[in-house]
C-alpha atoms as a PDB file:
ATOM      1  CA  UNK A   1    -101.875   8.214  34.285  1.00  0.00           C
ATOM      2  CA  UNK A   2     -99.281   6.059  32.366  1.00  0.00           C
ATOM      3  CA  UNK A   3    -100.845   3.722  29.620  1.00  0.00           C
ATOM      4  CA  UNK A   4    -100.297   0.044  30.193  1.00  0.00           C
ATOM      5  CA  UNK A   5     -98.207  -0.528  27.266  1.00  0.00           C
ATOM      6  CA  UNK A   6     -95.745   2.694  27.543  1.00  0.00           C
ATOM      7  CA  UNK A   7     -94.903   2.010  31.538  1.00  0.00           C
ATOM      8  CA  UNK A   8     -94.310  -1.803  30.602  1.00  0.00           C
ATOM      9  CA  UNK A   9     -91.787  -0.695  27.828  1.00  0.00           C
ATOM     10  CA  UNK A  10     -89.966   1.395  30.101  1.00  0.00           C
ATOM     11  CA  UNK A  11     -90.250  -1.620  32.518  1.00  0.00           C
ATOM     12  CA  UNK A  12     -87.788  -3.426  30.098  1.00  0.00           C
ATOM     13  CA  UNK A  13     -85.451  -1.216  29.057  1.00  0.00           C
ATOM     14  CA  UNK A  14     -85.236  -0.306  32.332  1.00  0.00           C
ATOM     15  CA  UNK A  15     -84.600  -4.166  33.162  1.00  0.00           C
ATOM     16  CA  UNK A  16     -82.561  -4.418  30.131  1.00  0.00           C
ATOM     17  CA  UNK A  17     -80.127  -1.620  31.032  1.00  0.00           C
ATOM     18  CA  UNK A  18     -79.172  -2.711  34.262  1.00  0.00           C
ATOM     19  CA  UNK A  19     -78.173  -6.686  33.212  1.00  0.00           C
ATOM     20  CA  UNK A  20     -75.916  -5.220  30.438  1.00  0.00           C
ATOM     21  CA  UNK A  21     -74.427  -3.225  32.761  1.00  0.00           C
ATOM     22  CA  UNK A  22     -74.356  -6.373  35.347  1.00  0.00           C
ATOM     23  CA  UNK A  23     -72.505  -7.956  32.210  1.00  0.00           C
ATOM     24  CA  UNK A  24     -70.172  -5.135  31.384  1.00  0.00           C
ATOM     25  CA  UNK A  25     -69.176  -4.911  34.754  1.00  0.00           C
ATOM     26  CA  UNK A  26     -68.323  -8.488  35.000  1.00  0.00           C
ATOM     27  CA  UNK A  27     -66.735  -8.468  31.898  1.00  0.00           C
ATOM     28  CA  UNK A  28     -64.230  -5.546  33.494  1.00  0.00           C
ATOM     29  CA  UNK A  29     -64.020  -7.018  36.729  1.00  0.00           C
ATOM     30  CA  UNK A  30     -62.710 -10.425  34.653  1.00  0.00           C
ATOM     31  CA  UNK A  31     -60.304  -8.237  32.242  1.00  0.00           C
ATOM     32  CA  UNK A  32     -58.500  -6.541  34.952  1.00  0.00           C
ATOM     33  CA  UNK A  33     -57.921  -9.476  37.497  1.00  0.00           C
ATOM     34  CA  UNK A  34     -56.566 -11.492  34.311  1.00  0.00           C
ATOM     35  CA  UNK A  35     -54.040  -8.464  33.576  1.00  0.00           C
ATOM     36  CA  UNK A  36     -53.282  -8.613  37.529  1.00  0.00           C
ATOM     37  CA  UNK A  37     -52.857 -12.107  37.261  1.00  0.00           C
ATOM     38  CA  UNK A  38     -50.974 -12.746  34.181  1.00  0.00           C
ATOM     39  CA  UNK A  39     -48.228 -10.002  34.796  1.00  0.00           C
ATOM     40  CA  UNK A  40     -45.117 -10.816  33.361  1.00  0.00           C
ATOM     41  CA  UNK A  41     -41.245 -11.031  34.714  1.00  0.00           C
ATOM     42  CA  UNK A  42     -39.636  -7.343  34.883  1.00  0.00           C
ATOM     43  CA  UNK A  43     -36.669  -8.372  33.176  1.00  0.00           C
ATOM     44  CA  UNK A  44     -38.362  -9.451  30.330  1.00  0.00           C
ATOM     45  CA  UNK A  45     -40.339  -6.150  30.308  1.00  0.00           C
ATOM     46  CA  UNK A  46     -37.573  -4.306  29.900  1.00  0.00           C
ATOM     47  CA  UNK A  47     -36.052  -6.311  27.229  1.00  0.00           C
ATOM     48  CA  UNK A  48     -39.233  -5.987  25.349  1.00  0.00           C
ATOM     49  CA  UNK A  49     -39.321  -1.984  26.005  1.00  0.00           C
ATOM     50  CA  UNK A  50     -35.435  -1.450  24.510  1.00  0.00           C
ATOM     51  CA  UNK A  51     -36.624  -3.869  21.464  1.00  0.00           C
ATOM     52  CA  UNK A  52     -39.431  -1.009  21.327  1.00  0.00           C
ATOM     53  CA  UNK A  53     -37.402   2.114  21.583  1.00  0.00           C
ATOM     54  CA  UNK A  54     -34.711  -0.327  18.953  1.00  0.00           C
ATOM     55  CA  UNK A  55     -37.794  -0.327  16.399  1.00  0.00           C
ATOM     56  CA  UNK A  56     -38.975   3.313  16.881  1.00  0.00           C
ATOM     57  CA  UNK A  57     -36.027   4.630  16.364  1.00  0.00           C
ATOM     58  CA  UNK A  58     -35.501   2.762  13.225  1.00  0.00           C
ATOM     59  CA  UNK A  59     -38.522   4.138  11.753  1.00  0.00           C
ATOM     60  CA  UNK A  60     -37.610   7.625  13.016  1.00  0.00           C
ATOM     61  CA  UNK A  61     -40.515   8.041  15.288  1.00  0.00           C
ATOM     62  CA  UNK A  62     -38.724   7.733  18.638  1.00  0.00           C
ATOM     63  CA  UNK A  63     -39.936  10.984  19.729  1.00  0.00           C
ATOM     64  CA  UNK A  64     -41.402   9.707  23.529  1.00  0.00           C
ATOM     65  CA  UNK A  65     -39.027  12.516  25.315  1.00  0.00           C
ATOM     66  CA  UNK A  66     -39.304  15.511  22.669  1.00  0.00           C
ATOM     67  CA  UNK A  67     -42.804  14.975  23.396  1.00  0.00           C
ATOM     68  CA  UNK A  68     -42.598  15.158  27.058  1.00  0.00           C
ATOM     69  CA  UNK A  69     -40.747  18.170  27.598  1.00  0.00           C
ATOM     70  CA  UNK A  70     -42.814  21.041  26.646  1.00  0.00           C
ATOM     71  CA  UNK A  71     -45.354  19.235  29.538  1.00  0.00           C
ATOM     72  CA  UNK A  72     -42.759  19.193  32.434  1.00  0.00           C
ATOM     73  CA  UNK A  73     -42.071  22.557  31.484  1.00  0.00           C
ATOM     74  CA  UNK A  74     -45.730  23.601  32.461  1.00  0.00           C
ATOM     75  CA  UNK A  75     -47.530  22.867  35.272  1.00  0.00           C
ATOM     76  CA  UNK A  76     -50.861  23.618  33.529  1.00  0.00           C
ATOM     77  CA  UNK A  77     -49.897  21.689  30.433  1.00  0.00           C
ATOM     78  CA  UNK A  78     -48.927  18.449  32.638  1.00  0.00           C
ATOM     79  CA  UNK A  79     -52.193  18.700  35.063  1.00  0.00           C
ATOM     80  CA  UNK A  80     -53.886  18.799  31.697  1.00  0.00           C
ATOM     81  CA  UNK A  81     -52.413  15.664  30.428  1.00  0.00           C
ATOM     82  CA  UNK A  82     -53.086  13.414  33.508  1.00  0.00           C
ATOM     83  CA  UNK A  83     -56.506  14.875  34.215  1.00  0.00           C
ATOM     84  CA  UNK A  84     -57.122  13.269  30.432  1.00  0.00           C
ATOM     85  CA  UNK A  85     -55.123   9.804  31.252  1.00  0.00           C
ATOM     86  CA  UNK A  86     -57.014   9.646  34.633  1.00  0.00           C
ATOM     87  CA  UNK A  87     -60.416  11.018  33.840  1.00  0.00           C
ATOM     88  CA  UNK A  88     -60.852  11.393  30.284  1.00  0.00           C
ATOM     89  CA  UNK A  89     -60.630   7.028  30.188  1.00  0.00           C
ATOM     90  CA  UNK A  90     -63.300   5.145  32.609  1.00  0.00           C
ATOM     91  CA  UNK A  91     -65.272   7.714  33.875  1.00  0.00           C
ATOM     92  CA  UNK A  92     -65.891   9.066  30.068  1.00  0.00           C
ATOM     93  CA  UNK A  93     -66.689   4.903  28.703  1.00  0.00           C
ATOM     94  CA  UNK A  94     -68.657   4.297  31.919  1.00  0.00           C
ATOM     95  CA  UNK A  95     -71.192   7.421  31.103  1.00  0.00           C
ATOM     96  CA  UNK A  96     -70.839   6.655  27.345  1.00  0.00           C
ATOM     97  CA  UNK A  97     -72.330   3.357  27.679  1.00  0.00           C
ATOM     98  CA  UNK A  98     -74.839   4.520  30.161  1.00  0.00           C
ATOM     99  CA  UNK A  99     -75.929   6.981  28.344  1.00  0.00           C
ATOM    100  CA  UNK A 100     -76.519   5.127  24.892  1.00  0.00           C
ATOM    101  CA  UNK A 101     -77.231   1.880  26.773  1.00  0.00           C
ATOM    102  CA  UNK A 102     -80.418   4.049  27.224  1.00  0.00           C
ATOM    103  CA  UNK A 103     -80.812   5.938  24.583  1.00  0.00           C
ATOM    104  CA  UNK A 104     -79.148   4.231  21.832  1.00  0.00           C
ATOM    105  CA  UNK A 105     -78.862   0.543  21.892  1.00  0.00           C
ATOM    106  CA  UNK A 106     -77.634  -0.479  18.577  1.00  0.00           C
ATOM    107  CA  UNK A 107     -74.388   2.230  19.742  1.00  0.00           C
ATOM    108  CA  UNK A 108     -73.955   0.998  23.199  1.00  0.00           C
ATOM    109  CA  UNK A 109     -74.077  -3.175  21.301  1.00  0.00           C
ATOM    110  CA  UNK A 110     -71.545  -1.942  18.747  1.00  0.00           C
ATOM    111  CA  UNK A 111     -69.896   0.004  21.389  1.00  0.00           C
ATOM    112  CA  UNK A 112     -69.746  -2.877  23.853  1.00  0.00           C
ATOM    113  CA  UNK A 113     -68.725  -5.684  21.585  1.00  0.00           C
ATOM    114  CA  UNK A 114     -65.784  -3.479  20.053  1.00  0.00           C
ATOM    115  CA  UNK A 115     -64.167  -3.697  23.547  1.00  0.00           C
ATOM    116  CA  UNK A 116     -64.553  -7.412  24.679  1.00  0.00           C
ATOM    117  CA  UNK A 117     -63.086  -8.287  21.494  1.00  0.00           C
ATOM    118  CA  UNK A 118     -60.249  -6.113  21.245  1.00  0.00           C
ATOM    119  CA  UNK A 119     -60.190  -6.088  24.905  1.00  0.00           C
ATOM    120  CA  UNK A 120     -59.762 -10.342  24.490  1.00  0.00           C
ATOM    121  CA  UNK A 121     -56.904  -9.941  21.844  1.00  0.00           C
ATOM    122  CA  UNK A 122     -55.077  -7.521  23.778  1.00  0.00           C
ATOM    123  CA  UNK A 123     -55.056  -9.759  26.964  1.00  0.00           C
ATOM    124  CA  UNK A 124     -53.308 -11.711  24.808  1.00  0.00           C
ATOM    125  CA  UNK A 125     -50.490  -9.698  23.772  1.00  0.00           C
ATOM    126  CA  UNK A 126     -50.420  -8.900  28.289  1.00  0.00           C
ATOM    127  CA  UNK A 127     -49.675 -12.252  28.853  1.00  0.00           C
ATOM    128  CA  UNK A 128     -47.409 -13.277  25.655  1.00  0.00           C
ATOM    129  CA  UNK A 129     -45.232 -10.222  25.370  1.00  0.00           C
ATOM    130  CA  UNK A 130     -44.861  -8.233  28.786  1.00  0.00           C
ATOM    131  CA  UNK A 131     -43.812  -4.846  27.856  1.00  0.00           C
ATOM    132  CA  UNK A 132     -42.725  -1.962  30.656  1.00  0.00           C
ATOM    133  CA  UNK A 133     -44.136   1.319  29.882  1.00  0.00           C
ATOM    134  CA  UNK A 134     -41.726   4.644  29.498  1.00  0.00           C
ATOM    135  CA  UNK A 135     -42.099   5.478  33.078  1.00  0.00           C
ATOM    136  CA  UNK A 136     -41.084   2.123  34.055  1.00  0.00           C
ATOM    137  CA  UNK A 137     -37.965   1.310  31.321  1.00  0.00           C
ATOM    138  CA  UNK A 138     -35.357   3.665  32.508  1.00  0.00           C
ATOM    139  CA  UNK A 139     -35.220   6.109  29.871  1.00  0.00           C
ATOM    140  CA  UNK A 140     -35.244   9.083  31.150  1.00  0.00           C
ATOM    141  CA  UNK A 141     -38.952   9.786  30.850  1.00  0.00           C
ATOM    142  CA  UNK A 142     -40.940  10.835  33.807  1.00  0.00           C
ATOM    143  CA  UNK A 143     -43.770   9.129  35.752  1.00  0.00           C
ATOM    144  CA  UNK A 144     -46.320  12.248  35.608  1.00  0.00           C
ATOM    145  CA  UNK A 145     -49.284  10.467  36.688  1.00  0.00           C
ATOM    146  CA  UNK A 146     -47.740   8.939  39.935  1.00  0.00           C
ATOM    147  CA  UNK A 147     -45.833  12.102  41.097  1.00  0.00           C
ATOM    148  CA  UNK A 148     -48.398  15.166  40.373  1.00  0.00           C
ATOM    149  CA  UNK A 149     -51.677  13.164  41.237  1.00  0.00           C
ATOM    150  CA  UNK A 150     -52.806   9.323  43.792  1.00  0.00           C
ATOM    151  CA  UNK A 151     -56.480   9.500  41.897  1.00  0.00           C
ATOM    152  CA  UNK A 152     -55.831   7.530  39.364  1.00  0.00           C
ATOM    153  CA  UNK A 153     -54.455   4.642  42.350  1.00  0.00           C
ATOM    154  CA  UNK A 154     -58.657   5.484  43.982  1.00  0.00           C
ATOM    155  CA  UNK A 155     -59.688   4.837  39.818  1.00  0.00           C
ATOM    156  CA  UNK A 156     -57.306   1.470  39.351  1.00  0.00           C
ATOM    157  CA  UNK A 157     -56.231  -0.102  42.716  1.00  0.00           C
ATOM    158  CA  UNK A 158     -52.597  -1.993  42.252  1.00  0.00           C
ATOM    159  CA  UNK A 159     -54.442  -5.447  42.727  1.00  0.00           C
ATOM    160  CA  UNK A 160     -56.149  -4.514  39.310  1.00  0.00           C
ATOM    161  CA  UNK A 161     -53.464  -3.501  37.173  1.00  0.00           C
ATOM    162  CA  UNK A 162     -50.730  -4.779  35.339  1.00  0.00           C
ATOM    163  CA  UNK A 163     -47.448  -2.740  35.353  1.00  0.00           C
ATOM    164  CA  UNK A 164     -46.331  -4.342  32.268  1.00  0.00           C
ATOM    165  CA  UNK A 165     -49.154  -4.078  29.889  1.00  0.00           C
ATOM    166  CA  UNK A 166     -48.360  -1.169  27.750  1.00  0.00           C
ATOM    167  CA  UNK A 167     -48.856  -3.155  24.754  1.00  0.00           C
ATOM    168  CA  UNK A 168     -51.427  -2.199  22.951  1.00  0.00           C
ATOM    169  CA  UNK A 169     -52.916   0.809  24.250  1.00  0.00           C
ATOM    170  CA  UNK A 170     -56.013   0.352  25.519  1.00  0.00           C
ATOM    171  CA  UNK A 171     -56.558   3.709  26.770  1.00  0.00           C
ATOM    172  CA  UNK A 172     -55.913   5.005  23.225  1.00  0.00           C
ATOM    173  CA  UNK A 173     -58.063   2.665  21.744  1.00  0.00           C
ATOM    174  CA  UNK A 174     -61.075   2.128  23.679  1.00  0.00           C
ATOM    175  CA  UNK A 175     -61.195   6.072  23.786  1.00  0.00           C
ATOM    176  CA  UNK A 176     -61.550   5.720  19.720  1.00  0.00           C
ATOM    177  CA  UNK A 177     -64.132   3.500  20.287  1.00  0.00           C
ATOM    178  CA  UNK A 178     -66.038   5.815  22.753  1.00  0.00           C
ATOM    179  CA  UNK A 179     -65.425   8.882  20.277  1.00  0.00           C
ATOM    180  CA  UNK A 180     -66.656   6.881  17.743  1.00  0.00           C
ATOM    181  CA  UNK A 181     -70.003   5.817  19.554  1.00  0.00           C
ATOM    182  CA  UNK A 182     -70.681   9.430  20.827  1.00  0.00           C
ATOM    183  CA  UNK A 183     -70.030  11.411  17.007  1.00  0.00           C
ATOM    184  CA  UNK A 184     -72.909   8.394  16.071  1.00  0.00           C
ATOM    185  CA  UNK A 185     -75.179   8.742  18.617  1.00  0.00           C
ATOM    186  CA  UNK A 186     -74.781  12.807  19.305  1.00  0.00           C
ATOM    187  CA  UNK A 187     -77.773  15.580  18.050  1.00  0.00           C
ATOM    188  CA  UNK A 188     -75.418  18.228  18.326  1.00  0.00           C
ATOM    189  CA  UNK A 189     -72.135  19.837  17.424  1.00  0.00           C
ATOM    190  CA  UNK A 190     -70.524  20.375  20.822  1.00  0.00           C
ATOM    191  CA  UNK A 191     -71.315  16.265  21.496  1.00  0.00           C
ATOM    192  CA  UNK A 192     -70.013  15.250  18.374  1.00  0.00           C
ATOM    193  CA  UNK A 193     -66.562  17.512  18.795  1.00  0.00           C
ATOM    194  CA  UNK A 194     -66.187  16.160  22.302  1.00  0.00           C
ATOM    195  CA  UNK A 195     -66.309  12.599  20.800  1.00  0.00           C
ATOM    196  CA  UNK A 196     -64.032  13.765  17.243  1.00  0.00           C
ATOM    197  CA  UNK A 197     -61.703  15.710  20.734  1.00  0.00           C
ATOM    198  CA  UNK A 198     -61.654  12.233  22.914  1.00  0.00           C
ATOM    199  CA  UNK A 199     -59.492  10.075  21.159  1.00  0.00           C
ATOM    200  CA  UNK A 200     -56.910  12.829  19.742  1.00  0.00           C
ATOM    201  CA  UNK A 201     -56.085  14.078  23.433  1.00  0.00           C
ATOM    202  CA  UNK A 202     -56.280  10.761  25.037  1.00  0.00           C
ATOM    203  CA  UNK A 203     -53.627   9.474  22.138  1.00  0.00           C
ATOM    204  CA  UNK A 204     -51.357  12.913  23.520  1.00  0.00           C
ATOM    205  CA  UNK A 205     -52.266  11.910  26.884  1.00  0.00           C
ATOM    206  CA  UNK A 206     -50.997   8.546  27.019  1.00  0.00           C
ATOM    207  CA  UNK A 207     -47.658   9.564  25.634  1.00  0.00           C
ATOM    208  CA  UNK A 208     -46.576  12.314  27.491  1.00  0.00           C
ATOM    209  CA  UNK A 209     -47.189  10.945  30.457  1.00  0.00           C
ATOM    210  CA  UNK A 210     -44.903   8.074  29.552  1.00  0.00           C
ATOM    211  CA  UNK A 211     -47.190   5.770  29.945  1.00  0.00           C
ATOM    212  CA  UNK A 212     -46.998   4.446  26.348  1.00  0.00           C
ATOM    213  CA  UNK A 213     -44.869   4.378  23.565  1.00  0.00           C
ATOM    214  CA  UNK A 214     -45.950   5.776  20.087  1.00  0.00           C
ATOM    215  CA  UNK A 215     -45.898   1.665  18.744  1.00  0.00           C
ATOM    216  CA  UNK A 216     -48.701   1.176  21.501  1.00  0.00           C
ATOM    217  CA  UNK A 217     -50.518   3.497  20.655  1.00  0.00           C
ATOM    218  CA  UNK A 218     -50.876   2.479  16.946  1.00  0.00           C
ATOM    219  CA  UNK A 219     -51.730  -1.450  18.272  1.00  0.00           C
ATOM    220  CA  UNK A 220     -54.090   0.556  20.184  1.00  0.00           C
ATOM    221  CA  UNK A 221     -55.913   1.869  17.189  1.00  0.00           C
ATOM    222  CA  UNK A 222     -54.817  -1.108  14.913  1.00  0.00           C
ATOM    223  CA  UNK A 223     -56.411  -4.086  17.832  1.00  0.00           C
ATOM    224  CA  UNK A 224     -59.928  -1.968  18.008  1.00  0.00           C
ATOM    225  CA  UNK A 225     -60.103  -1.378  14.481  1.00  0.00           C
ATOM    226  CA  UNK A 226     -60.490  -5.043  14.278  1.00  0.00           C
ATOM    227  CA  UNK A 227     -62.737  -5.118  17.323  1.00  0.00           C
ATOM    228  CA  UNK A 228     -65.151  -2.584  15.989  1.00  0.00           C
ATOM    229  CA  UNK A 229     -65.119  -4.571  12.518  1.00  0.00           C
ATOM    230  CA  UNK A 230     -66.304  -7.525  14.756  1.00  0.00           C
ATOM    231  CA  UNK A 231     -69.348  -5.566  16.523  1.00  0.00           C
ATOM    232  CA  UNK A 232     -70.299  -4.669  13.173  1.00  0.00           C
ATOM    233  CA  UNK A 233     -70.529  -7.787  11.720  1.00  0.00           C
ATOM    234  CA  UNK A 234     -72.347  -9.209  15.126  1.00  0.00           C
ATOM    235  CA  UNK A 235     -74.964  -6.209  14.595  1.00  0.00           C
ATOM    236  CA  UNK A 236     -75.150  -7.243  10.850  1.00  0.00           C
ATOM    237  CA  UNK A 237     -75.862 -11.081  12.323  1.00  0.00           C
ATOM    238  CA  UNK A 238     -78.009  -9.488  15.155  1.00  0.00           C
ATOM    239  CA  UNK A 239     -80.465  -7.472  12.353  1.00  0.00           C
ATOM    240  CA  UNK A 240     -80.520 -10.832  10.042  1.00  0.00           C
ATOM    241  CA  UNK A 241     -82.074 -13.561  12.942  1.00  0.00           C
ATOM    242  CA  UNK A 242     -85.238 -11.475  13.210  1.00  0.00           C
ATOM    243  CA  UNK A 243     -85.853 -11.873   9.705  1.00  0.00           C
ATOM    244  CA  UNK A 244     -84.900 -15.167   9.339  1.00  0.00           C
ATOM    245  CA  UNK A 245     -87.629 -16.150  12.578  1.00  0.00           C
ATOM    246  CA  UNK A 246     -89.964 -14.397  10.490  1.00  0.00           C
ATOM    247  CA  UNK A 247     -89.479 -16.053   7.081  1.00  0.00           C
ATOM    248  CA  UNK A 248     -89.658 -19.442   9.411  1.00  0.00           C
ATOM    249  CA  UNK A 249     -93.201 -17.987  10.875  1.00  0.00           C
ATOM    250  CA  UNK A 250     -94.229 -17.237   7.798  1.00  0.00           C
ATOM    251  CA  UNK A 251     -93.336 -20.910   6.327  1.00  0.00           C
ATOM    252  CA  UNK A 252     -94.809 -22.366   9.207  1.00  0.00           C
ATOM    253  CA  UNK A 253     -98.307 -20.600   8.820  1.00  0.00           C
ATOM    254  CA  UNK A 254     -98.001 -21.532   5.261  1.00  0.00           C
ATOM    255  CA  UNK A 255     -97.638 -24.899   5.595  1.00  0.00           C
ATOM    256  CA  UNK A 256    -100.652 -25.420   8.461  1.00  0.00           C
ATOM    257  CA  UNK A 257    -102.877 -23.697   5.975  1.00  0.00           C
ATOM    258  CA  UNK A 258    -102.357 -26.245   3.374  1.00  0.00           C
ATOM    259  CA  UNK A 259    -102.672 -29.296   5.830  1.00  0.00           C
ATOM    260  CA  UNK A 260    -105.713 -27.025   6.895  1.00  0.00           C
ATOM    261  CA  UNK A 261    -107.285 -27.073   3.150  1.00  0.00           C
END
């Protein structure tokens, strides 16, 4: 028979797990109805997207449709790519979270504050600076998701996306954070590859199915960067209250022993 104390701990985490996911869920419920709601003119997209390609190739890294060929030149290589964009994005951060959310909590904290805040800049950037992805600027590039596969439409319904939020990238970054929190929280080698493997062949992904530029991609990395900095200083805050309750206990007991004398 369970003890007391052990089936009363797993009471709370139990209880603890499912309002953080009640608040994570809110919290993506809220980010993608803003995106839906804040989408910009097409027009202005598209301006924004040749001031892109304008920029890229000035720095010589304009290299969206050199990347995209060897993948419409395979049918493995392309089913490959969107199986990444479509499954390798929510499905692998909703199991991440659910997974240290239980296991490792100081992972799934960093891991969850890394994403509203770089999730809250780059809503931002959505509604300041519309941008149309490749697929959507006419350049040539091809729409790989949309003509090879409808699952990612079942994953993220029109009424929740944005059409002109390619920048940042989002699906680049947020993977980074996921690798990130899986090589910390893994035991073993094929875990920790699969979380070092996430972020490189989401980054691939995202491109080739011209669903990003290479610029995105870097204010991808660049945005959660600055949102995992953030979660690290809000676990650094989180470890330093406990303390601080206890110095005040201690004062406190202190001082009634004196008035006690």
């Amino acid at each position: 028979m369970p003890e007391p104390g052990r089936k009363n701990g797993r009471r709370r985490r139990v209880l603890w797990v499912l309002g953080q996911a009640a608040f994570v869920v809110f919290c993506i419920y809220l980010y993608f109805r803003i995106r839906n709601i804040t989408e910009g003119s097409r027009d202005v997209a598209v301006a924004h997207a040749q001031d892109v390609v304008d920029l890229e190739r000035d720095l010589g890294i304009y290299v969206e449709g050199t990347l995209q060929e060897p993948f419409l030149g395979s049918g493995a290589l392309a089913a490959v790519a969107n199986a990444v964009y479509i499954y390798g994005h929510w499905p692998v951060i909703v199991a991440t979270m659910i997974w240290t959310a239980w296991r490792h909590r100081a992972v799934f904290l960093r891991l969850r504050d890394g994403m509203i805040v770089s999730g809250l800049l780059g809503m931002v950037v959505f509604v300041t600076w519309p941008l149309a992805p490749p697929r959507l600027a006419d350049l040539g590039l091809v729409d790989t998701i949309t003509e090879e596969n409808t699952a990612y439409r079942v994953l993220q319904p029109t009424q929740f996306t944005n059409q002109f939020a390619a920048m940042p990238s989002l699906h680049a970054g947020w993977d980074l954070l996921v690798g990130i929190a899986i090589v910390t929280a893994a035991s073993t080698a094929v875990v920790k590859a699969i979380g070092y493997a996430m972020p490189v062949l989401m980054t691939v992904s995202v491109v080739v199915t011209a669903n990003h530029y290479i610029l995105d991609v870097v204010a991808g990395i660049a945005l959660v960067l600055l949102g995992h900095a953030a979660a690290l200083a809000l676990e650094r805050r989180r470890r330093r209250a406990p303390a601080g309750r206890d110095e005040l206990i201690a004062a406190t007991a202190g001082i009634d022993t004196a008035v006690g004398r």
